[in-house]
C-alpha atoms as a PDB file:
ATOM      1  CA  UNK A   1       0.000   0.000   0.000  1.00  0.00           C
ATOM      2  CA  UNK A   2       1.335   3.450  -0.653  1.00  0.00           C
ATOM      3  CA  UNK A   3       2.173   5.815   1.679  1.00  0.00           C
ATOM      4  CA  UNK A   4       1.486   9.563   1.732  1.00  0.00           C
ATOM      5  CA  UNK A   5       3.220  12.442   3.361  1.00  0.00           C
ATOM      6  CA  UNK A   6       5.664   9.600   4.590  1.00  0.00           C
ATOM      7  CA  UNK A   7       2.821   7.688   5.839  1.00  0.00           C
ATOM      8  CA  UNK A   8       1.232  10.434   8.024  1.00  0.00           C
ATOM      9  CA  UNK A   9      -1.933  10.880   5.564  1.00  0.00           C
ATOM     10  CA  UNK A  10      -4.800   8.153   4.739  1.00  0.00           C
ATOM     11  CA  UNK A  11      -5.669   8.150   1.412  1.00  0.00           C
ATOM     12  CA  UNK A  12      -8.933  10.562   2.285  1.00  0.00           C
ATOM     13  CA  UNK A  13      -6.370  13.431   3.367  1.00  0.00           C
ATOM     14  CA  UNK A  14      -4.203  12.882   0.216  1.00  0.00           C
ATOM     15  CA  UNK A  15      -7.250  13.125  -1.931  1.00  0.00           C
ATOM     16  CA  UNK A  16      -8.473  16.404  -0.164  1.00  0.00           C
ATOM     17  CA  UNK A  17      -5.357  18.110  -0.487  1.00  0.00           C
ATOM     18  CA  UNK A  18      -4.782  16.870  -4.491  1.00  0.00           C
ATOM     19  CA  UNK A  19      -8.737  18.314  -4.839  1.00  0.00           C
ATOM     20  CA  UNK A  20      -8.008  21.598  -2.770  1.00  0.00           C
ATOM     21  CA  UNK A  21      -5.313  22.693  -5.606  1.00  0.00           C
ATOM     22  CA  UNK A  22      -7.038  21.399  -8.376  1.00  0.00           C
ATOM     23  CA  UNK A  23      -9.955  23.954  -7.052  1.00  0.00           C
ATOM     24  CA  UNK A  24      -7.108  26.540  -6.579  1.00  0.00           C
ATOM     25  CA  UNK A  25      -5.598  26.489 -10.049  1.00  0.00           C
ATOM     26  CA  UNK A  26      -9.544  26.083 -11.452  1.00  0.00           C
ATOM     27  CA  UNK A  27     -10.081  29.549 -10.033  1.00  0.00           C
ATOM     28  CA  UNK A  28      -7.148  30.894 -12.687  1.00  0.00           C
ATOM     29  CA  UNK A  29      -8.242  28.872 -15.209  1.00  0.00           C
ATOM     30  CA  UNK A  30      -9.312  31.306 -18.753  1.00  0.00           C
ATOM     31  CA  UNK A  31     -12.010  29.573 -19.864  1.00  0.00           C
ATOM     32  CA  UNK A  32     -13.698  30.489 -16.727  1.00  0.00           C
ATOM     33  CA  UNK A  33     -13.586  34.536 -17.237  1.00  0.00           C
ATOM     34  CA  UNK A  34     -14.262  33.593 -20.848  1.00  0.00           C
ATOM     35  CA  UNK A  35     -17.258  32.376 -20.016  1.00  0.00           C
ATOM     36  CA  UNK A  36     -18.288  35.254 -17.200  1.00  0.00           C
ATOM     37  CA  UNK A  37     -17.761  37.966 -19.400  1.00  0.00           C
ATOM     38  CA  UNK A  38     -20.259  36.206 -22.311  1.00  0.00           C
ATOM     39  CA  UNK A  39     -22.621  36.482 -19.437  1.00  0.00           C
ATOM     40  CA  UNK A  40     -22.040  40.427 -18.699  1.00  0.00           C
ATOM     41  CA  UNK A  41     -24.980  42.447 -19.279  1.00  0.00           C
ATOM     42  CA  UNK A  42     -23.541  45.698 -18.291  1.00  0.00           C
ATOM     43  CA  UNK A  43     -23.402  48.321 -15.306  1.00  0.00           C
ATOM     44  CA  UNK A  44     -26.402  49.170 -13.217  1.00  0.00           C
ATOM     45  CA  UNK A  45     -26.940  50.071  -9.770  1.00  0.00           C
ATOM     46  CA  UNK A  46     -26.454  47.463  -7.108  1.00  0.00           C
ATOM     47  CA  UNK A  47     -30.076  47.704  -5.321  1.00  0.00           C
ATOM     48  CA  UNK A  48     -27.977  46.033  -2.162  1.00  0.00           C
ATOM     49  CA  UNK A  49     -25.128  48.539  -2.042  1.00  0.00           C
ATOM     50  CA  UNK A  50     -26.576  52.014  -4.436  1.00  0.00           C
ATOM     51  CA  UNK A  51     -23.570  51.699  -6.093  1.00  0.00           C
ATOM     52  CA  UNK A  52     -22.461  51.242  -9.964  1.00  0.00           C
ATOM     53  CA  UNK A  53     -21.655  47.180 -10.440  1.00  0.00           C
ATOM     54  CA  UNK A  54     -21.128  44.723 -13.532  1.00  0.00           C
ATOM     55  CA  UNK A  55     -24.395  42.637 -13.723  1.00  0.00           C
ATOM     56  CA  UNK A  56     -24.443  38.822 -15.243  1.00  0.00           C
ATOM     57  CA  UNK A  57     -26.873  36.448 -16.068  1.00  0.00           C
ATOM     58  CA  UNK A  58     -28.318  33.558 -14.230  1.00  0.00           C
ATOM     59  CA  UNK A  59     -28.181  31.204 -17.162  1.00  0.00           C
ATOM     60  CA  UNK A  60     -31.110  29.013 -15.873  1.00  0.00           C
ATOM     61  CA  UNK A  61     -33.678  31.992 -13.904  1.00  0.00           C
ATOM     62  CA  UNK A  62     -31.796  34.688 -16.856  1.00  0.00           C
ATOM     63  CA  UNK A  63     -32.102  37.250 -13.731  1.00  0.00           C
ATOM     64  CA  UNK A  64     -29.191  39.719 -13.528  1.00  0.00           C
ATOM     65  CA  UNK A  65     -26.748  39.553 -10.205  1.00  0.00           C
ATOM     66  CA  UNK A  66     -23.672  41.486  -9.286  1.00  0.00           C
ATOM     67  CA  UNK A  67     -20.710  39.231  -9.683  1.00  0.00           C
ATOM     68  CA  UNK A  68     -20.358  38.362  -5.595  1.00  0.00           C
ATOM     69  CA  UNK A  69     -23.407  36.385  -6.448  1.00  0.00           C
ATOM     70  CA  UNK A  70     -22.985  34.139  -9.237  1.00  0.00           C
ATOM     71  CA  UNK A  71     -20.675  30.953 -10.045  1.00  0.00           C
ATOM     72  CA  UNK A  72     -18.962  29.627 -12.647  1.00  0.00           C
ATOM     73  CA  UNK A  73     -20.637  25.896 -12.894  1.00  0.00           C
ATOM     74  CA  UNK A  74     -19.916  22.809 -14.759  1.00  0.00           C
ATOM     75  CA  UNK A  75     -22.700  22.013 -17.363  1.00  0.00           C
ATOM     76  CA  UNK A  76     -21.116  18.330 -16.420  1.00  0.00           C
ATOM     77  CA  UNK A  77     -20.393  17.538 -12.867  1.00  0.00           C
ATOM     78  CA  UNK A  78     -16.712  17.228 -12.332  1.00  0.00           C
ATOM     79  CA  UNK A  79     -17.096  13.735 -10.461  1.00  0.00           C
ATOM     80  CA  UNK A  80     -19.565  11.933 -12.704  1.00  0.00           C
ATOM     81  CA  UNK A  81     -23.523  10.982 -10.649  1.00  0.00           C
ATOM     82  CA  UNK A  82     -21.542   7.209 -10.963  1.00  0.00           C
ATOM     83  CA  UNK A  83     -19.069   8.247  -8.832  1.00  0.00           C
ATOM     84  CA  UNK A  84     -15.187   8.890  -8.779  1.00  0.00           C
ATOM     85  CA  UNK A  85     -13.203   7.016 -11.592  1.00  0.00           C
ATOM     86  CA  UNK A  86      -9.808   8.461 -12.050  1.00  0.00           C
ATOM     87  CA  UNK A  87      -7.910  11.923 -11.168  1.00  0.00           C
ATOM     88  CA  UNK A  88      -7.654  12.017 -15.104  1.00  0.00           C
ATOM     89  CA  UNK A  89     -10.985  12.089 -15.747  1.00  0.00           C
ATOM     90  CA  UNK A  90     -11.603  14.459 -12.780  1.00  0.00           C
ATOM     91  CA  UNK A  91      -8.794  16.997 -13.975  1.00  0.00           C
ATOM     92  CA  UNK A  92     -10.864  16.167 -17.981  1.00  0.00           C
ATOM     93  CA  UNK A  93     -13.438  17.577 -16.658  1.00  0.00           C
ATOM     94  CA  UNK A  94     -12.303  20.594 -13.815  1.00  0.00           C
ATOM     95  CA  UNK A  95     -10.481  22.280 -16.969  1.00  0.00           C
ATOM     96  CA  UNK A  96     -13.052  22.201 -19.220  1.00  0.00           C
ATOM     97  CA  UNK A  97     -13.580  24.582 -21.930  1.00  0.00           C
ATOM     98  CA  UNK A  98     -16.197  27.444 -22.082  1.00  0.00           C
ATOM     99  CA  UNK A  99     -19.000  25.568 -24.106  1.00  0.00           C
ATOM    100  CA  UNK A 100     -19.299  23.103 -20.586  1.00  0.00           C
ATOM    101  CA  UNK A 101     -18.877  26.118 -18.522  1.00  0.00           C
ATOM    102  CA  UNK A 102     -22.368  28.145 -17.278  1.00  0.00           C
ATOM    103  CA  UNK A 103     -22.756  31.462 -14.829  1.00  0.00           C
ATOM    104  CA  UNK A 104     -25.214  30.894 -12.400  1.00  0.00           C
ATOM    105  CA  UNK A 105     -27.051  32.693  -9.402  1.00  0.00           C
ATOM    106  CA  UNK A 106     -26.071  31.001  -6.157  1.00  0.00           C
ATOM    107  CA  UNK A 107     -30.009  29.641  -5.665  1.00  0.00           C
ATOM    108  CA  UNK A 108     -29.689  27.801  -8.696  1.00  0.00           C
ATOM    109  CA  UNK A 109     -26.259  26.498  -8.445  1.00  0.00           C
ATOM    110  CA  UNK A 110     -27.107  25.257  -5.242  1.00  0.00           C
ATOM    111  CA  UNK A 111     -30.285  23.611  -6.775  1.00  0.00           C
ATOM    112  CA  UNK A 112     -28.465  22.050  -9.300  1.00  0.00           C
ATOM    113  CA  UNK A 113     -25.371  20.733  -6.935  1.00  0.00           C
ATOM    114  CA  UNK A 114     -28.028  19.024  -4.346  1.00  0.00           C
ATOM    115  CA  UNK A 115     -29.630  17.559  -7.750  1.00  0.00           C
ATOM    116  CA  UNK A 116     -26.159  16.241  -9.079  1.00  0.00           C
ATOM    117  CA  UNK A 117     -25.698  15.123  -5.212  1.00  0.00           C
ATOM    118  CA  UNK A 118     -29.181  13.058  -5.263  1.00  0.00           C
ATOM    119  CA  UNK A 119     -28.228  11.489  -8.435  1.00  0.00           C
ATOM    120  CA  UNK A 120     -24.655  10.456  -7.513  1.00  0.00           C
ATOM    121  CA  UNK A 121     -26.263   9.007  -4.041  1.00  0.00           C
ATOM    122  CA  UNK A 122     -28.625   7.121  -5.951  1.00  0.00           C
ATOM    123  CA  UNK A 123     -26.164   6.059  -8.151  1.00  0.00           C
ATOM    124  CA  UNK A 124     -23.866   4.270  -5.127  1.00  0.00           C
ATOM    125  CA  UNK A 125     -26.956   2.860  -3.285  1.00  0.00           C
ATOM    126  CA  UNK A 126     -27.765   0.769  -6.565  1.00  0.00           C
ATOM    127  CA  UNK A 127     -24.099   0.243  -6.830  1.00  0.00           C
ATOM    128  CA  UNK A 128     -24.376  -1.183  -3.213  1.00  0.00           C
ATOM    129  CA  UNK A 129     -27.082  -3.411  -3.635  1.00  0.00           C
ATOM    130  CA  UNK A 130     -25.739  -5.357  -6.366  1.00  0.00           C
END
């Protein structure tokens, strides 16, 4: 069995770290701001703050949000509903290019993550059972 940080990590902690800069270097990734500025719809007034602000569109409720309150999402989820495969596949998928890549509001991305979650759990209880 392999050992990690000279045996003082379990494979969980490994895996957390390896996904914590994969998530870091996501954040730089061009594609990304590609995709935000397709979804810029100009500057208005911020009804939270009075001031002048970029707005974007939600790409599934098309309402417009200052940029504090939308995500960059994954049209694909970046650990298939079946579950982790490979660190290829996952790092395939993380560094996508713009066409997978969607700006949403925080509501909906957080609708869409819990679906994606209820999928993938369904996915490993039928993978349990058999």
């Amino acid at each position: 069995m392999r050992k990690y940080n000279g045996g003082s990590w379990t494979i969980a902690r490994f895996n957390s770290f390896v996904k914590s800069a994969l998530r870091s270097a996501s954040q730089r990734w061009p594609p990304k701001y590609q995709c935000l500025n397709k979804a810029k719809r100009g500057k208005k007034i911020n009804w939270k703050t009075g001031r002048i602000a970029e707005h974007y569109e939600c790409n599934s409720c098309h309402k417009e949000f200052v940029l504090k309150d939308v995500q960059v999402d994954h049209k694909s989820p970046i650990v298939p509903v079946t579950g982790f495969t490979t660190w290829d596949e996952v790092i395939d998928n993380m560094f996508c290019e713009e066409d997978d890549l969607q700006v949403l509001c925080i509501p909906c991305h957080k609708i869409k993550s819990l679906e994606e979650k209820t999928l993938r759990k369904n996915a490993t209880d039928v993978k349990k059972k058999n």
